[in-house]
N, C-alpha and C. Protein backbone atom coordinates (compact mmCIF):
# COMPACT_ATOMS: atom_id res chain seq x y z
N UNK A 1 -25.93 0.95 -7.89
CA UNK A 1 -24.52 0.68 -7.63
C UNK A 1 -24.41 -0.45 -6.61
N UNK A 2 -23.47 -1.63 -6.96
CA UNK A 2 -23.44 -2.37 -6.50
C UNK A 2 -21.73 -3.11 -5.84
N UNK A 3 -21.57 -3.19 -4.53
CA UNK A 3 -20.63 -3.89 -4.30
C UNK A 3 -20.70 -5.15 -4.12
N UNK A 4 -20.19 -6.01 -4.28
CA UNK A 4 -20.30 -7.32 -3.99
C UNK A 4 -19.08 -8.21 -3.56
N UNK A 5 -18.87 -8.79 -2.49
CA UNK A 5 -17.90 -9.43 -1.68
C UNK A 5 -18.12 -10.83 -1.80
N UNK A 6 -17.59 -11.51 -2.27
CA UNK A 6 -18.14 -13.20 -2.51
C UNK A 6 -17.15 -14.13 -2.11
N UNK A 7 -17.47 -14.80 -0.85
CA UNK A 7 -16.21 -15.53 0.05
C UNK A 7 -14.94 -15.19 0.03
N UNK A 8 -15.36 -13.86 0.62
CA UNK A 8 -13.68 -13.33 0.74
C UNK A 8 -13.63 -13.76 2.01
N UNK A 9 -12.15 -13.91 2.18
CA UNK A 9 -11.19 -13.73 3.36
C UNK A 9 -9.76 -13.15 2.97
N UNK A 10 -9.04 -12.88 4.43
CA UNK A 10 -8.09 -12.27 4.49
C UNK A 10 -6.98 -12.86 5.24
N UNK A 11 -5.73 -13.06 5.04
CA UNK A 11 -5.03 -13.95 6.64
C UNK A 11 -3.81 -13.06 6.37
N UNK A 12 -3.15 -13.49 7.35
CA UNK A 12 -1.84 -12.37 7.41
C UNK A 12 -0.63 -13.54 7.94
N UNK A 13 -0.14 -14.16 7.44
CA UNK A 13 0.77 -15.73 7.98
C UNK A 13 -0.29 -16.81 7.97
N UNK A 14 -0.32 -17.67 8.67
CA UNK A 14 -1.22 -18.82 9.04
C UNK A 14 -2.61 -18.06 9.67
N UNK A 15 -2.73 -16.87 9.95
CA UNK A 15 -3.62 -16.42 10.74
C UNK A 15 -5.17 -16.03 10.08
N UNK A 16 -6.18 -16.75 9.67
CA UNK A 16 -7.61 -16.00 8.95
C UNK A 16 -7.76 -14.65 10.03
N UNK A 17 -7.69 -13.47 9.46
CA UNK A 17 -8.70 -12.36 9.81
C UNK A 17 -10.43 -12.57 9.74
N UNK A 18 -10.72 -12.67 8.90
CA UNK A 18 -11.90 -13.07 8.47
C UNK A 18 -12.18 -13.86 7.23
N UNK A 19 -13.19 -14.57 7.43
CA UNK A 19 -13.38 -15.51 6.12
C UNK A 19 -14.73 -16.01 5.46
N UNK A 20 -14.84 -16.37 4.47
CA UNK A 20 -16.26 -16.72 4.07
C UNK A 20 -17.11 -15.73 4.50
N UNK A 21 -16.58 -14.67 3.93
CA UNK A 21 -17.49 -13.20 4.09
C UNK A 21 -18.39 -12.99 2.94
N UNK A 22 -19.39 -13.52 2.35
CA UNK A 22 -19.91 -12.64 1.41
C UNK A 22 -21.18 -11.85 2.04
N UNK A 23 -21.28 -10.21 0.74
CA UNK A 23 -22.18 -9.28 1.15
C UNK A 23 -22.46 -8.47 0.00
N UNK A 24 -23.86 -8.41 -0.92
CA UNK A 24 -23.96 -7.66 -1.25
C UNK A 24 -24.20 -6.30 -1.14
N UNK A 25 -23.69 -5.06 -1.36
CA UNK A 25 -23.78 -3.56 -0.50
C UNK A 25 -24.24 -2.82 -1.98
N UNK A 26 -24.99 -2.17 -1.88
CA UNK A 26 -26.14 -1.22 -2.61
C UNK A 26 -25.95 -0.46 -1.68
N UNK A 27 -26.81 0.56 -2.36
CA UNK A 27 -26.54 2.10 -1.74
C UNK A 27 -27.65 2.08 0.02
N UNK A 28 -26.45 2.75 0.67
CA UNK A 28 -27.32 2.87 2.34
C UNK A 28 -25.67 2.86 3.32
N UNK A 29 -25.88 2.44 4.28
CA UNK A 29 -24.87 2.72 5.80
C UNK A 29 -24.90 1.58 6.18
N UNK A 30 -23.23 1.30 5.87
CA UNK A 30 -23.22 -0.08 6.57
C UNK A 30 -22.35 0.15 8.05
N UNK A 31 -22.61 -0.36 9.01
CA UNK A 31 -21.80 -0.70 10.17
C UNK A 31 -20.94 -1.93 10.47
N UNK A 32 -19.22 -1.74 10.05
CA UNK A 32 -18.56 -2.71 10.32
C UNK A 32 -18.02 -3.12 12.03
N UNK A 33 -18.52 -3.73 12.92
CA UNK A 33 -18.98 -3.61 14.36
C UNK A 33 -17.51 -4.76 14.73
N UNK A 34 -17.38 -4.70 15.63
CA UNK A 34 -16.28 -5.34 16.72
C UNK A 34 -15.19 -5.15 17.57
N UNK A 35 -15.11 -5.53 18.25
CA UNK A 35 -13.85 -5.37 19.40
C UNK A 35 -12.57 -4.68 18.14
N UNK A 36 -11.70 -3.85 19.43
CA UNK A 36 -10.00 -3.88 18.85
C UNK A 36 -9.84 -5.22 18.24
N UNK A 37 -8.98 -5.26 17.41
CA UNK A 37 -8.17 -5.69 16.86
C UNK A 37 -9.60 -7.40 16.24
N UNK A 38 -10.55 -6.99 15.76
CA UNK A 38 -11.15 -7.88 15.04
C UNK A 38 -10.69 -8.35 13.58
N UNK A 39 -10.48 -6.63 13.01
CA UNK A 39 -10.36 -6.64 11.56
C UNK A 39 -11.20 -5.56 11.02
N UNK A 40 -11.54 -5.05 11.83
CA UNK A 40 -12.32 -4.10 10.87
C UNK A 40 -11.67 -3.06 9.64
N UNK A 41 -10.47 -3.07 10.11
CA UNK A 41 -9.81 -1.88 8.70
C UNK A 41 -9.47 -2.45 8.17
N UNK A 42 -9.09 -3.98 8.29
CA UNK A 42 -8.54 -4.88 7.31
C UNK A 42 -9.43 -4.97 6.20
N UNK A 43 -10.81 -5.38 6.89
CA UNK A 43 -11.80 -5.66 5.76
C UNK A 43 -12.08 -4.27 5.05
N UNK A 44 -12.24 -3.52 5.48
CA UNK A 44 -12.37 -2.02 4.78
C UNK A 44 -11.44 -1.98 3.90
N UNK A 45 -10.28 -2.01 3.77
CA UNK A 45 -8.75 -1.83 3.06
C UNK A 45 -9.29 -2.99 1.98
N UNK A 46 -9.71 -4.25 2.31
CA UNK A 46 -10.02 -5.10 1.13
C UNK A 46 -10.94 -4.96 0.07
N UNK A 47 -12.37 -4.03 0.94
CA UNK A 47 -13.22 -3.92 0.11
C UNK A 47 -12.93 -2.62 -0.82
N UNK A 48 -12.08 -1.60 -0.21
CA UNK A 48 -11.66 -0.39 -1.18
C UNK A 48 -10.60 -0.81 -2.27
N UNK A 49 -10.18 -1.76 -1.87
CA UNK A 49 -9.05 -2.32 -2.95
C UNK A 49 -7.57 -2.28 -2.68
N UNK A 50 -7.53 -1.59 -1.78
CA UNK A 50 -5.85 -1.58 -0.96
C UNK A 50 -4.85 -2.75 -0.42
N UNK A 51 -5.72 -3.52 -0.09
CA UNK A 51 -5.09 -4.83 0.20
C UNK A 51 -5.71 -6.02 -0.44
N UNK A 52 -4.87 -6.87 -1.09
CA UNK A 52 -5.88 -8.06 -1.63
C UNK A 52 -6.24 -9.04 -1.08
N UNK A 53 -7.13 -9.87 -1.23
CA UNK A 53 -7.51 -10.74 -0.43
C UNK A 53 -6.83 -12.00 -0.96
N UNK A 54 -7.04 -12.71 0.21
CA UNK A 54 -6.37 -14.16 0.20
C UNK A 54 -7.65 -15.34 0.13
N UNK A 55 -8.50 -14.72 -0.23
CA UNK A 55 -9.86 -15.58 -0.90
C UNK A 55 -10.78 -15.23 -1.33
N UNK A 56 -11.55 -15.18 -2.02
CA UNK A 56 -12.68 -15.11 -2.70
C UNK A 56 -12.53 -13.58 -3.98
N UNK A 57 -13.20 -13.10 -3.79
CA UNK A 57 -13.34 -12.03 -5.02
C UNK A 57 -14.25 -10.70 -4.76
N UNK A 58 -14.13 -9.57 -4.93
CA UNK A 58 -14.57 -8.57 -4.92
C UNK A 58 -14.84 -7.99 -6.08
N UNK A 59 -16.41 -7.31 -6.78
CA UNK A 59 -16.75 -6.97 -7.95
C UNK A 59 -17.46 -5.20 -7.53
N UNK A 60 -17.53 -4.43 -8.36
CA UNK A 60 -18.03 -3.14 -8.29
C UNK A 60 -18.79 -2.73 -9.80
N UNK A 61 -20.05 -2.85 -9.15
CA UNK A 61 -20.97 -2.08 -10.78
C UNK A 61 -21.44 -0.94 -10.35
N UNK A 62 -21.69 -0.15 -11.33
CA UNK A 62 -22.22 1.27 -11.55
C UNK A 62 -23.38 1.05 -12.88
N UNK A 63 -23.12 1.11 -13.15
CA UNK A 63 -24.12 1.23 -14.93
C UNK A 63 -23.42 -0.17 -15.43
N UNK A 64 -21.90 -0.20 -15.29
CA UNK A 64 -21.53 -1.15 -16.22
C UNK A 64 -20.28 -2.01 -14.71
N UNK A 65 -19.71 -2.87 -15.03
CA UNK A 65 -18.73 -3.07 -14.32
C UNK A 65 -17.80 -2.70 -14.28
N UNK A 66 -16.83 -1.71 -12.79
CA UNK A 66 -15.75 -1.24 -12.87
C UNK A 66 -14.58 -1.81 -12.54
N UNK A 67 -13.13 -2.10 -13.33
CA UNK A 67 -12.08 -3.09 -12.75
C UNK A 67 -11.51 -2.46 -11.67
N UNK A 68 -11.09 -3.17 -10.46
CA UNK A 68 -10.69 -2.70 -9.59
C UNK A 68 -9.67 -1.96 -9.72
N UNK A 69 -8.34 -1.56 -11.00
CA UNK A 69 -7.99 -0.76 -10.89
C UNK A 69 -8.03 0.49 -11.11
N UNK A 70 -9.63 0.28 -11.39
CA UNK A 70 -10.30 2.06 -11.86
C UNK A 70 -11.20 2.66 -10.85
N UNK A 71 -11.20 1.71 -9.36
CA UNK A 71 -12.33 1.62 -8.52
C UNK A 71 -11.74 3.34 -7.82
N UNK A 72 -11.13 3.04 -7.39
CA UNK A 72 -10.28 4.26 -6.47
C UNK A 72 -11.11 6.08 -7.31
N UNK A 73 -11.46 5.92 -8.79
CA UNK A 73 -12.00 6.76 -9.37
C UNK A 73 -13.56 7.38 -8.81
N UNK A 74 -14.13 6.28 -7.86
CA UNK A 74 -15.63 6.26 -7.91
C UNK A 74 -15.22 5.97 -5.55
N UNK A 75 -14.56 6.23 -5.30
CA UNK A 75 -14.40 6.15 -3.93
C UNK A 75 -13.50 6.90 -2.97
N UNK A 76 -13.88 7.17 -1.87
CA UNK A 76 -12.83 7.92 -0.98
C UNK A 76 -12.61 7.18 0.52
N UNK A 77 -11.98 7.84 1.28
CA UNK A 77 -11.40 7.26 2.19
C UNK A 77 -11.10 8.11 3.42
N UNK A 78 -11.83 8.08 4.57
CA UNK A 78 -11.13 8.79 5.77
C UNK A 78 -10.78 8.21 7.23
N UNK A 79 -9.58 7.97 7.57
CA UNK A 79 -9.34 7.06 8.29
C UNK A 79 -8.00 8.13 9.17
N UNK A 80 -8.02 7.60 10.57
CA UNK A 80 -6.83 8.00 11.43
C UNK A 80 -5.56 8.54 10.63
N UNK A 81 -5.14 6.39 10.34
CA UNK A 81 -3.80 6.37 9.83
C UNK A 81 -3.65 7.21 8.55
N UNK A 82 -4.62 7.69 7.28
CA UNK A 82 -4.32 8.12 6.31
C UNK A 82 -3.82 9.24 6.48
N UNK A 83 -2.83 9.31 5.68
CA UNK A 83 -1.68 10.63 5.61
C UNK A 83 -2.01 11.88 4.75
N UNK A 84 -2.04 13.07 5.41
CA UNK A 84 -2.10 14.11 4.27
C UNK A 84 -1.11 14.94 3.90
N UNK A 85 -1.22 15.72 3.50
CA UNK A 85 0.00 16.45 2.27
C UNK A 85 0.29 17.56 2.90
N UNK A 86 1.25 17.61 4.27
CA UNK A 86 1.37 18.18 5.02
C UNK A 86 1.92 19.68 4.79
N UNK A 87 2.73 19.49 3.72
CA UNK A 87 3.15 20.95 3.23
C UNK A 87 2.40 22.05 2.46
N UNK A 88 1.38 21.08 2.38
CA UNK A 88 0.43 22.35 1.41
C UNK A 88 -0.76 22.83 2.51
N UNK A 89 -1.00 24.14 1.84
CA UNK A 89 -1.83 25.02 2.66
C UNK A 89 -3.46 24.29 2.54
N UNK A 90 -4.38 24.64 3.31
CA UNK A 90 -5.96 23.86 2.84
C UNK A 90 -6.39 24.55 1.93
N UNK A 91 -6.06 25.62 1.51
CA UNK A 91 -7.11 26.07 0.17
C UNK A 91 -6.17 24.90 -1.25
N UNK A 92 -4.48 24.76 -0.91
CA UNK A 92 -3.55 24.24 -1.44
C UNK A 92 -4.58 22.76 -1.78
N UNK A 93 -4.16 22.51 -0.52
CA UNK A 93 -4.86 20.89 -0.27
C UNK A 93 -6.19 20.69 -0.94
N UNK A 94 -7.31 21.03 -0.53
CA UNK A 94 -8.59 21.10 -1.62
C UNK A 94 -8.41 21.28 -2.80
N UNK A 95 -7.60 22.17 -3.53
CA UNK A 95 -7.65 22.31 -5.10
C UNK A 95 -7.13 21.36 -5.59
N UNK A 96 -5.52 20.90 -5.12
CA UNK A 96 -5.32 19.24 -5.28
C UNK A 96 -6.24 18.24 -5.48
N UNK A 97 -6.93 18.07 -4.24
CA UNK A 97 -7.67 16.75 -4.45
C UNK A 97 -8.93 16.76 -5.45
N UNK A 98 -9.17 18.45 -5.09
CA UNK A 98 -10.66 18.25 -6.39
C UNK A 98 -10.01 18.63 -7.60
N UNK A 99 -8.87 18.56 -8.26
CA UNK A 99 -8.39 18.70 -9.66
C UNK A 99 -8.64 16.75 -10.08
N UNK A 100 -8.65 15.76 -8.95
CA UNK A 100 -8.99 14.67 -9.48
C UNK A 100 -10.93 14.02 -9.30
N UNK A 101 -11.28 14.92 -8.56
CA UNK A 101 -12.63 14.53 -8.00
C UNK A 101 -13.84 15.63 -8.13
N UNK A 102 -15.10 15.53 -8.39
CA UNK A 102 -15.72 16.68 -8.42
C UNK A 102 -16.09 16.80 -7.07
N UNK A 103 -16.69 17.87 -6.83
CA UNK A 103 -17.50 17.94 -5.50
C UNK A 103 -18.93 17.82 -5.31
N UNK A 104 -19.51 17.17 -4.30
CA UNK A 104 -20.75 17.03 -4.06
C UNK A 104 -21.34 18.17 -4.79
N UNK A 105 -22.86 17.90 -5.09
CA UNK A 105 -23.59 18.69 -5.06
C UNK A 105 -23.27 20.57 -5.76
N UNK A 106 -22.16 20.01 -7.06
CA UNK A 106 -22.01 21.08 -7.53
C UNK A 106 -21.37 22.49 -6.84
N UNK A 107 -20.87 22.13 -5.26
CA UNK A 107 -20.35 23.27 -4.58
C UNK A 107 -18.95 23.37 -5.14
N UNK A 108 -18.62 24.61 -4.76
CA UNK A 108 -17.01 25.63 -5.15
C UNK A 108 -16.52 25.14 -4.27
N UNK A 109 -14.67 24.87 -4.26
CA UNK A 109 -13.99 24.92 -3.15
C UNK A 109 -14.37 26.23 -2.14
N UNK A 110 -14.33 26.91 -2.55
CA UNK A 110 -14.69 28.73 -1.61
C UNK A 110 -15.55 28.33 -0.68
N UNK A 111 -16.52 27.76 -1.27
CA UNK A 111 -18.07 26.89 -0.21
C UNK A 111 -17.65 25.82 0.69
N UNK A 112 -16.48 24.87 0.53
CA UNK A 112 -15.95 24.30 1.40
C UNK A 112 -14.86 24.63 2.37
N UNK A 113 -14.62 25.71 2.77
CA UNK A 113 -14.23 26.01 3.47
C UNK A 113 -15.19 26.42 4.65
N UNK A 114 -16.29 26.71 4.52
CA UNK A 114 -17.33 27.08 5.69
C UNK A 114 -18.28 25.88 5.85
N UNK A 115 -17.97 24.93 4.69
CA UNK A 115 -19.22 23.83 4.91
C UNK A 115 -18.55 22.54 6.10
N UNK A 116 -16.97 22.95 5.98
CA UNK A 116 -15.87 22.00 6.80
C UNK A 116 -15.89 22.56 8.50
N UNK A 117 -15.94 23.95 8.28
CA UNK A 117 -15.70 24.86 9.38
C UNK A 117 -14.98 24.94 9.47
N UNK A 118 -13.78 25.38 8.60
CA UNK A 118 -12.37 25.33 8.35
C UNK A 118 -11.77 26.94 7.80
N UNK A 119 -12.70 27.47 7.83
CA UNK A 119 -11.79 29.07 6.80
C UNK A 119 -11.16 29.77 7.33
N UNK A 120 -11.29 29.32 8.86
CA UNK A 120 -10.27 30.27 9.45
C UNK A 120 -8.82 29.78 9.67
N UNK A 121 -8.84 28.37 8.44
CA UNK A 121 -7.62 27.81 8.42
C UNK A 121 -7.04 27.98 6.97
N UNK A 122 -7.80 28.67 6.23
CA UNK A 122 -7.75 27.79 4.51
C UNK A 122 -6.00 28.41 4.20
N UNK A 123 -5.25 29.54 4.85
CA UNK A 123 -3.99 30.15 4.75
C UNK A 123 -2.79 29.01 5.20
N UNK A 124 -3.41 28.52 6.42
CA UNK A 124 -2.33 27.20 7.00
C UNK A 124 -2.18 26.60 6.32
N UNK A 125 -0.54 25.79 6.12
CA UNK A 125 -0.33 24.46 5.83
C UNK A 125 -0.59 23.94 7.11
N UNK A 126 -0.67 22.57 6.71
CA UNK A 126 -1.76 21.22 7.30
C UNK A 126 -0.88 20.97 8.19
N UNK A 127 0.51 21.10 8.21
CA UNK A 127 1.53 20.52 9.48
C UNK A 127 1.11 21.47 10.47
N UNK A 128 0.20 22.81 10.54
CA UNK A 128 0.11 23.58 11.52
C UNK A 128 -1.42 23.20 12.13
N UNK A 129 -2.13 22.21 11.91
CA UNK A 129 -3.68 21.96 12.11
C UNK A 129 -3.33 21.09 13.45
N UNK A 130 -4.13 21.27 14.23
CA UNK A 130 -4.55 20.33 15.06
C UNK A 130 -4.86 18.84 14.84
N UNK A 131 -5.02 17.62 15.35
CA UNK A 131 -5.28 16.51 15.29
C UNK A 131 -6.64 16.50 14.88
N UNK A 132 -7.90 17.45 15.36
CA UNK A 132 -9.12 17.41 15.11
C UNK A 132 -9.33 18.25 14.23
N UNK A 133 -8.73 18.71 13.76
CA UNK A 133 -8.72 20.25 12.25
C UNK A 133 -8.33 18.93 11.14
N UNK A 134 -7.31 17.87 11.59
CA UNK A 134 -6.78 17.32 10.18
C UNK A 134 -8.00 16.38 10.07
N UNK A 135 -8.51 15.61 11.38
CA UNK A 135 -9.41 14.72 10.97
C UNK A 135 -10.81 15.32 10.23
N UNK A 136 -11.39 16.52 10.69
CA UNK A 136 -12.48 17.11 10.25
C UNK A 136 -12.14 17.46 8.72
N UNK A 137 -10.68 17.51 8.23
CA UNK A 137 -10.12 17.84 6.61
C UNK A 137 -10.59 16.44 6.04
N UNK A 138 -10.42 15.45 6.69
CA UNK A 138 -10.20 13.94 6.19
C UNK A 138 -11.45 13.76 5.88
N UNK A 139 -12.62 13.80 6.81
CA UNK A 139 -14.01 13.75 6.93
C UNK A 139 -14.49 14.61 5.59
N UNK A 140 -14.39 15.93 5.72
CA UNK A 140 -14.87 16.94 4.94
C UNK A 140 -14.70 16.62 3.35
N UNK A 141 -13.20 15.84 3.16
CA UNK A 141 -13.15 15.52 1.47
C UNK A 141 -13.15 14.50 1.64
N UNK A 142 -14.04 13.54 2.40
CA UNK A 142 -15.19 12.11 1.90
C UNK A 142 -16.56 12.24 1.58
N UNK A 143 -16.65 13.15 2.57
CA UNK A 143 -18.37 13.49 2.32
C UNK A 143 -18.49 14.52 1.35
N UNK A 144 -17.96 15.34 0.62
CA UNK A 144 -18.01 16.00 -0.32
C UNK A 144 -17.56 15.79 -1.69
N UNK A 145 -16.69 14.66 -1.48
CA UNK A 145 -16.21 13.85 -3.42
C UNK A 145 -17.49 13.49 -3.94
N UNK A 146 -17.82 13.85 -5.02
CA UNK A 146 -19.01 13.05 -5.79
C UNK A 146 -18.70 11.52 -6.25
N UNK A 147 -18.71 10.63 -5.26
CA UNK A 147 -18.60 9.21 -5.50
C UNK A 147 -19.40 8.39 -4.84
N UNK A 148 -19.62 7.25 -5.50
CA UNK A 148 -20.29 6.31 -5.13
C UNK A 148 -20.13 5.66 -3.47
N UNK A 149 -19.31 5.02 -3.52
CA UNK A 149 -18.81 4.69 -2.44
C UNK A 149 -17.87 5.49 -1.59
N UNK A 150 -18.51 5.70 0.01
CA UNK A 150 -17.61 6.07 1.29
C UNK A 150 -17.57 5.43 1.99
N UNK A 151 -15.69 5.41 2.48
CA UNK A 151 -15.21 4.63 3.74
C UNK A 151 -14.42 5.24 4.86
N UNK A 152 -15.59 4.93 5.89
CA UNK A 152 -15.19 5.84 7.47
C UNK A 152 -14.63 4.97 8.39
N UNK A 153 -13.43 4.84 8.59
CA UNK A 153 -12.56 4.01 9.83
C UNK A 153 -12.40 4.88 11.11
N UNK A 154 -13.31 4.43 11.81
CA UNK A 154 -13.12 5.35 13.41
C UNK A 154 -12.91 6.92 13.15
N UNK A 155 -14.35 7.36 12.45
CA UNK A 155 -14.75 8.57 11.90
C UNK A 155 -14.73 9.63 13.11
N UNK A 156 -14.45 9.56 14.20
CA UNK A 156 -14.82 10.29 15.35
C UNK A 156 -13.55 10.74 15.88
N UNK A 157 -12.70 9.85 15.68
CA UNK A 157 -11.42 10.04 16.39
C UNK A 157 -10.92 11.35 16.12
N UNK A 158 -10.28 12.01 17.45
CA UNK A 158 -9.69 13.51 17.67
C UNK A 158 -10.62 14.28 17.52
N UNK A 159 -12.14 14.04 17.27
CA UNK A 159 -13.24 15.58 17.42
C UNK A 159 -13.02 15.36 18.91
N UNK A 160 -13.39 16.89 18.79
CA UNK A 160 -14.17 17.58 19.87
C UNK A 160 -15.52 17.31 20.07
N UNK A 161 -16.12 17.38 20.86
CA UNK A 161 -17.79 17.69 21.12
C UNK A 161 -18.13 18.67 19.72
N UNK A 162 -17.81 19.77 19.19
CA UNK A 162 -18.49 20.47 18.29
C UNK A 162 -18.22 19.73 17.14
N UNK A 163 -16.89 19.45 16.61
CA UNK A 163 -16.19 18.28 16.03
C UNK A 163 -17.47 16.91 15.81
N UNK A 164 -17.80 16.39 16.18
CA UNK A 164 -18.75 15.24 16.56
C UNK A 164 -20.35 15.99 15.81
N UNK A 165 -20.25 16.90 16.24
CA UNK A 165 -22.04 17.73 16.10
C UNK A 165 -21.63 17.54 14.69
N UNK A 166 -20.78 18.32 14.13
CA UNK A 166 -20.63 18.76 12.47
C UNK A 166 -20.81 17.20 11.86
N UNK A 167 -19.85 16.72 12.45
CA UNK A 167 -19.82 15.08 11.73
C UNK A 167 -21.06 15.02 11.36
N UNK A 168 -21.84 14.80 12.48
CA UNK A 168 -23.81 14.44 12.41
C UNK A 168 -24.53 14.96 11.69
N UNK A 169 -24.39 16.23 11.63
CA UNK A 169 -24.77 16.76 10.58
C UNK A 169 -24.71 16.56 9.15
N UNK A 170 -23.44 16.32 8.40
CA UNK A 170 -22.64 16.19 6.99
C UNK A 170 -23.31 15.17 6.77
N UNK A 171 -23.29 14.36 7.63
CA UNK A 171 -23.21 12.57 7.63
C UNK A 171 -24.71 12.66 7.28
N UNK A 172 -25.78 13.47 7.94
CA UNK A 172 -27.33 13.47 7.89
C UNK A 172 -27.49 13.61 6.45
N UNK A 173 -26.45 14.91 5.74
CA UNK A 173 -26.96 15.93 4.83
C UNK A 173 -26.04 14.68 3.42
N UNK A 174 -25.12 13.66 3.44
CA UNK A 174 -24.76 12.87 2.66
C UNK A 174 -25.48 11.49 2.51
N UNK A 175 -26.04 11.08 3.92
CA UNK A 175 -26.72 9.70 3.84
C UNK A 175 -28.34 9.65 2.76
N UNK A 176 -27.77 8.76 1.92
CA UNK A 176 -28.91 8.59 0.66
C UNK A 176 -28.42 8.61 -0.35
N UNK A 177 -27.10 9.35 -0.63
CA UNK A 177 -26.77 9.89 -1.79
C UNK A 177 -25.40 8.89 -2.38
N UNK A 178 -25.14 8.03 -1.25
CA UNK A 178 -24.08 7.14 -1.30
C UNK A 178 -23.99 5.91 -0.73
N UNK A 179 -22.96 4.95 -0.84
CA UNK A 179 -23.06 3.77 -0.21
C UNK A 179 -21.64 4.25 1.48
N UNK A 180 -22.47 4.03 2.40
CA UNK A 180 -21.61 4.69 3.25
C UNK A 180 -20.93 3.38 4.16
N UNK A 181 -19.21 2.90 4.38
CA UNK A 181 -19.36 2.26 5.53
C UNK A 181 -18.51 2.68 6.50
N UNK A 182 -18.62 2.60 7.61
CA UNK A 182 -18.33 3.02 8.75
C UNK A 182 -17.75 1.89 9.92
N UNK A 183 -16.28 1.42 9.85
CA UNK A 183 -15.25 0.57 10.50
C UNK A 183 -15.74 1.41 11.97
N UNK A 184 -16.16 0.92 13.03
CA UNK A 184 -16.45 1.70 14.68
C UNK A 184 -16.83 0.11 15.27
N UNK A 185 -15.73 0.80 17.12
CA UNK A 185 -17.14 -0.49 17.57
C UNK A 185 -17.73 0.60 18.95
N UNK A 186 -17.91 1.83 18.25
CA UNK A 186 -18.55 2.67 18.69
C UNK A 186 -20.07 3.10 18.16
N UNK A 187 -20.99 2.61 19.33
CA UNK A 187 -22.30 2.68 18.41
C UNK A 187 -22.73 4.50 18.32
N UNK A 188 -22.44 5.38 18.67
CA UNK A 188 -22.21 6.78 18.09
C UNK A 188 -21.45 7.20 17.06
N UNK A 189 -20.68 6.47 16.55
CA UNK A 189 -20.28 6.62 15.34
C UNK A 189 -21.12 6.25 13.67
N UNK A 190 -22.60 5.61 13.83
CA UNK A 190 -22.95 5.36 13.00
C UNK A 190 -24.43 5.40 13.38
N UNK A 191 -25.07 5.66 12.34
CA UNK A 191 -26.82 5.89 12.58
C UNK A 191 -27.15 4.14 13.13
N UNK A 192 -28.38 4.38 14.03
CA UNK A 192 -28.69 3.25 14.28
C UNK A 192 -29.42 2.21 13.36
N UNK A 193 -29.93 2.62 12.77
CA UNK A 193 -30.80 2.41 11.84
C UNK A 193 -29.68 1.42 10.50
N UNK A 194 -28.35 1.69 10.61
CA UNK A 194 -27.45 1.33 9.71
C UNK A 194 -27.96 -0.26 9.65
N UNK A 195 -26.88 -0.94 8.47
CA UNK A 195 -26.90 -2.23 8.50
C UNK A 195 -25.61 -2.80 9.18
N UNK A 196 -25.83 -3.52 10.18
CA UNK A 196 -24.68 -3.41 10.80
C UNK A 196 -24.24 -5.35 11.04
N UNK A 197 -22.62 -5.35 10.15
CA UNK A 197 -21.91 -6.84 10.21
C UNK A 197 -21.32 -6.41 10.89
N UNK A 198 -21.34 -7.79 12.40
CA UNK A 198 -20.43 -8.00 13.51
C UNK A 198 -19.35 -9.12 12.90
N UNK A 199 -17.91 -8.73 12.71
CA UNK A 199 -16.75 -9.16 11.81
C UNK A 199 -16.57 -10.33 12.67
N UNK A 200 -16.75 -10.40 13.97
CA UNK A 200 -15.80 -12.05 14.11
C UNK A 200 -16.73 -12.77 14.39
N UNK A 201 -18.19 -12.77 13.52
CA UNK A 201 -18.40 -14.01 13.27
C UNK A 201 -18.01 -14.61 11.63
N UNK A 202 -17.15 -14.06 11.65
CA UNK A 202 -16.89 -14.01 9.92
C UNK A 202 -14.63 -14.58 10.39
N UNK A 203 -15.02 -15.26 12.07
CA UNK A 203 -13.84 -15.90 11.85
C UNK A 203 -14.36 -17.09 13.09
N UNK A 204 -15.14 -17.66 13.43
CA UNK A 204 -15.56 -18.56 13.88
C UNK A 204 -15.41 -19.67 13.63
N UNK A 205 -14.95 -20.96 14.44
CA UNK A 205 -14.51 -22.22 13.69
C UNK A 205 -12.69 -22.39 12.61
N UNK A 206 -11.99 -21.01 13.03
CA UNK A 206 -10.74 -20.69 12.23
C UNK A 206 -10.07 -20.47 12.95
């Protein structure tokens, strides 16, 4: 499985975010690295397909080539700003999302409720979760969709210390099995070992 980014950039008015970015991404952990306000979710949002770019081109193979408007089929997403479905309960919420997605590794929703550390919530609707209950929900159905590609934007935000452990863990028990990237300019947010692009040199000379 292959992503491929070929002189993209992004601008928002007269302004380049980043530019003359190309990167081929095969399966492994990438680290998108830089200060506030570099771009890092920008470029994330471009490479998932959410925002388009204002240069170059983005391609996605699997076996065959997928058009970007079928990409969203083969990818997930857990980020701060993303919104969840606040009125439904989490056993609610999980059956939703996996009526469009399978789950890792052949597990039952029933099994994700203890694999999240969540069952002593699965009765709540989601407007009653904590900030670190919703992010650990967000986390829990990325690393458990059976898809190719995962995208982590400031994966840490609102854990707790135990919050953080679980992350490390999932993250241990998913890395290999996917193409993982990880928007932080927190170097605990991503294995060291990752491949890691520092974004503003990808606006230098602009």
């Amino acid at each position: 499985m292959t992503l491929t980014a070929d002189n993209l950039g992004k601008r928002f008015n007269r302004e380049w975010i980043f530019r003359n970015f190309s990167y081929s991404f095969t399966k492994g952990v990438y680290a998108i690295t830089g200060p506030n306000g570099s771009g890092k979710s920008t470029l994330l949002q471009v490479l998932w397909g959410q925002l388009p770019a204002s240069q170059g081109s983005i391609s996605y193979q699997l076996d065959r080539p997928i058009p970007i408007e079928d990409v969203h089929h083969n990818l997930v997403i857990a980020a701060p700003y993303m919104e969840l479905i606040e009125e439904l309960t989490l056993d609610e919420f999980l059956k939703f999302h996996f009526s469009f997605k399978s789950i890792r590794q052949n597990k039952s929703v029933e099994e994700l409720y203890d694999l999240m550390e969540l069952g002593h919530a699965r009765g709540k609707s989601i407007s009653q979760f904590s900030s670190g209950m919703k992010q650990r929900l967000k986390l829990g159905i990325a690393f458990f969709s059976e898809v190719e590609w995962i995208f982590l934007d400031e994966p840490t935000t609102n854990l707790d210390k135990p919050g953080v452990a679980w992350y490390w863990k999932v993250f241990e028990q998913i890395a290999g099995n996917a193409s993982i990237f990880v928007g932080s300019n927190l170097e605990n947010e991503y294995p060291q070992d990752a491949v890691k692009i520092y974004l503003p040199d990808y606006k230098k000379g602009y």
